[in-house]
C-alpha atoms as a PDB file:
ATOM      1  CA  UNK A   1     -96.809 -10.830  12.431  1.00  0.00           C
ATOM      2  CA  UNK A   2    -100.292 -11.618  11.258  1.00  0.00           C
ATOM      3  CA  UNK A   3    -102.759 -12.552   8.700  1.00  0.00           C
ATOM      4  CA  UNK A   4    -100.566 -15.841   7.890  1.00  0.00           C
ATOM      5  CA  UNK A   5    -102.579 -18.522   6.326  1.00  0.00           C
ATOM      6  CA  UNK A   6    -101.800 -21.942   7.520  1.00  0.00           C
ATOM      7  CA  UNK A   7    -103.144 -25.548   7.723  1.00  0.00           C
ATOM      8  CA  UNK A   8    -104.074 -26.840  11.260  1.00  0.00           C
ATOM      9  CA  UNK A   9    -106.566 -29.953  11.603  1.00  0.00           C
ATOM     10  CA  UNK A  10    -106.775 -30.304   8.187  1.00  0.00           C
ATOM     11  CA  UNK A  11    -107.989 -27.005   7.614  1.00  0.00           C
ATOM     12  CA  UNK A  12    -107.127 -23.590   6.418  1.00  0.00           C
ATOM     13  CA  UNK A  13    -106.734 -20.984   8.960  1.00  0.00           C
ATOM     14  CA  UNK A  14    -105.563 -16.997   9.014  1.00  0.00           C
ATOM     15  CA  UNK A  15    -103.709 -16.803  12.046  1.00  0.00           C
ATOM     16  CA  UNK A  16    -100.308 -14.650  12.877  1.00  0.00           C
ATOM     17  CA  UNK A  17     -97.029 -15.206  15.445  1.00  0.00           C
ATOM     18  CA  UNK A  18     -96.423 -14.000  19.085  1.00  0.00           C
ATOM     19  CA  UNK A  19     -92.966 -13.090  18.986  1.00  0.00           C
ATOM     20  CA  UNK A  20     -91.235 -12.581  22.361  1.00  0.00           C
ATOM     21  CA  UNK A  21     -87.862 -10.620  23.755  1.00  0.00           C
ATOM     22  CA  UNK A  22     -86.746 -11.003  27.004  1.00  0.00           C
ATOM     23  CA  UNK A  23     -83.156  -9.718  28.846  1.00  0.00           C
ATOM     24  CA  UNK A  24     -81.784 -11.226  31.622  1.00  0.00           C
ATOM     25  CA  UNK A  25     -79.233  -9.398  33.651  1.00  0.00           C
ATOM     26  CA  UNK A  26     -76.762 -10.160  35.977  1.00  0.00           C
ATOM     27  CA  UNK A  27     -75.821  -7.591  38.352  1.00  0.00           C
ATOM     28  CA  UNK A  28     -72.080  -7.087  37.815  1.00  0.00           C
ATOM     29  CA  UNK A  29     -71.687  -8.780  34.680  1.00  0.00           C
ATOM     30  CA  UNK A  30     -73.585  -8.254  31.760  1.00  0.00           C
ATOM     31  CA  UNK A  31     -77.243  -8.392  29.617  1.00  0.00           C
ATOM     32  CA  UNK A  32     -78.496 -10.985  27.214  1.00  0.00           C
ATOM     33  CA  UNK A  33     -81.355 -11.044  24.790  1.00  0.00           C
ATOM     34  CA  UNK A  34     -83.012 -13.985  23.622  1.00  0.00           C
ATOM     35  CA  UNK A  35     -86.012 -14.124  21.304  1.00  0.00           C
ATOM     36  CA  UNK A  36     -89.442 -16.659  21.037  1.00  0.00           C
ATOM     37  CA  UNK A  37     -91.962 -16.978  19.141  1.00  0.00           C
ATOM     38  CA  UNK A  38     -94.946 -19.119  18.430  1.00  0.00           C
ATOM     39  CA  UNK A  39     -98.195 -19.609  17.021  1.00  0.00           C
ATOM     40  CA  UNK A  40    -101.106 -16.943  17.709  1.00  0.00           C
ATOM     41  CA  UNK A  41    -104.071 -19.426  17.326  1.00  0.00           C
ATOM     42  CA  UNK A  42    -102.330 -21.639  20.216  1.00  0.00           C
ATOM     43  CA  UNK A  43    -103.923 -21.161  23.423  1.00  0.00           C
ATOM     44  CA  UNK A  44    -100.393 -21.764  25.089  1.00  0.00           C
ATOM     45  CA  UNK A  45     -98.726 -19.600  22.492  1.00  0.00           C
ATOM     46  CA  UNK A  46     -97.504 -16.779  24.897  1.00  0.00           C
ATOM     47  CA  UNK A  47     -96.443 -18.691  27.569  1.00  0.00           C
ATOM     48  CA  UNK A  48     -94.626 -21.005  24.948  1.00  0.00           C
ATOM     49  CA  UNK A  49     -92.860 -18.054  23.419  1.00  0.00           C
ATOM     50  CA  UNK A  50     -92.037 -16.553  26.536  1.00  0.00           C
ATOM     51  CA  UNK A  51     -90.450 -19.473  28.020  1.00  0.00           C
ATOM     52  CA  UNK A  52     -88.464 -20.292  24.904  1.00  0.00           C
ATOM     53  CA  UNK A  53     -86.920 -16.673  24.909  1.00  0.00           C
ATOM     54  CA  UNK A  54     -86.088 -16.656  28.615  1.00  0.00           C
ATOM     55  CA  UNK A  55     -84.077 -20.102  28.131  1.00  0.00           C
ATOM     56  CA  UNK A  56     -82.598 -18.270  24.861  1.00  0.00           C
ATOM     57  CA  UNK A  57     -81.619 -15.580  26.890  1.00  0.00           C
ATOM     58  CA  UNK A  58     -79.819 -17.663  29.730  1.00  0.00           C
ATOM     59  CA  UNK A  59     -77.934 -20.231  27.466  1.00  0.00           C
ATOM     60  CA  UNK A  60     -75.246 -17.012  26.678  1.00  0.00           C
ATOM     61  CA  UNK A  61     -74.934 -17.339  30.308  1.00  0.00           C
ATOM     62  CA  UNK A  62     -74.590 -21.095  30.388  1.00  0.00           C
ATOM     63  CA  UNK A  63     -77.758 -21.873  32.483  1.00  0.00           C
ATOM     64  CA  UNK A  64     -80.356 -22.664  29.478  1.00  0.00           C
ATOM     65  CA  UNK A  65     -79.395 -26.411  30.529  1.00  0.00           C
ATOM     66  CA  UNK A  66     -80.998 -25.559  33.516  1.00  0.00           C
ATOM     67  CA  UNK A  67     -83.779 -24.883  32.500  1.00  0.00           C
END
């Protein structure tokens, strides 16, 4: 998504979200999907919305506790 206009610092911003989907397979069994997302302007916002996918993905396999 983009051209959102939010408040950061006290100040408004146009900015948009990194939205993530990831699938985790296990050989045998089955697929899940999970989904993340996060702020564009955040200069950790892909590896933030990647990670929270992957976790999203493996807590329908019971490991997101793990992680």
């Amino acid at each position: 998504m983009s051209n959102i206009t939010r408040m950061k610092n006290g100040e408004s911003i146009v900015t948009g979200k990194i939205l993530v989907t990831c699938t985790v397979t296990i050989i045998g069994l089955w697929s899940h999907s999970g989904t993340g997302e996060e702020w564009a302007d955040d200069q950790n916002g892909m590896t933030s919305a990647d990670a929270q996918a992957f976790k999203r993905a493996c807590s329908c396999f019971g490991l997101g506790r793990y992680f």
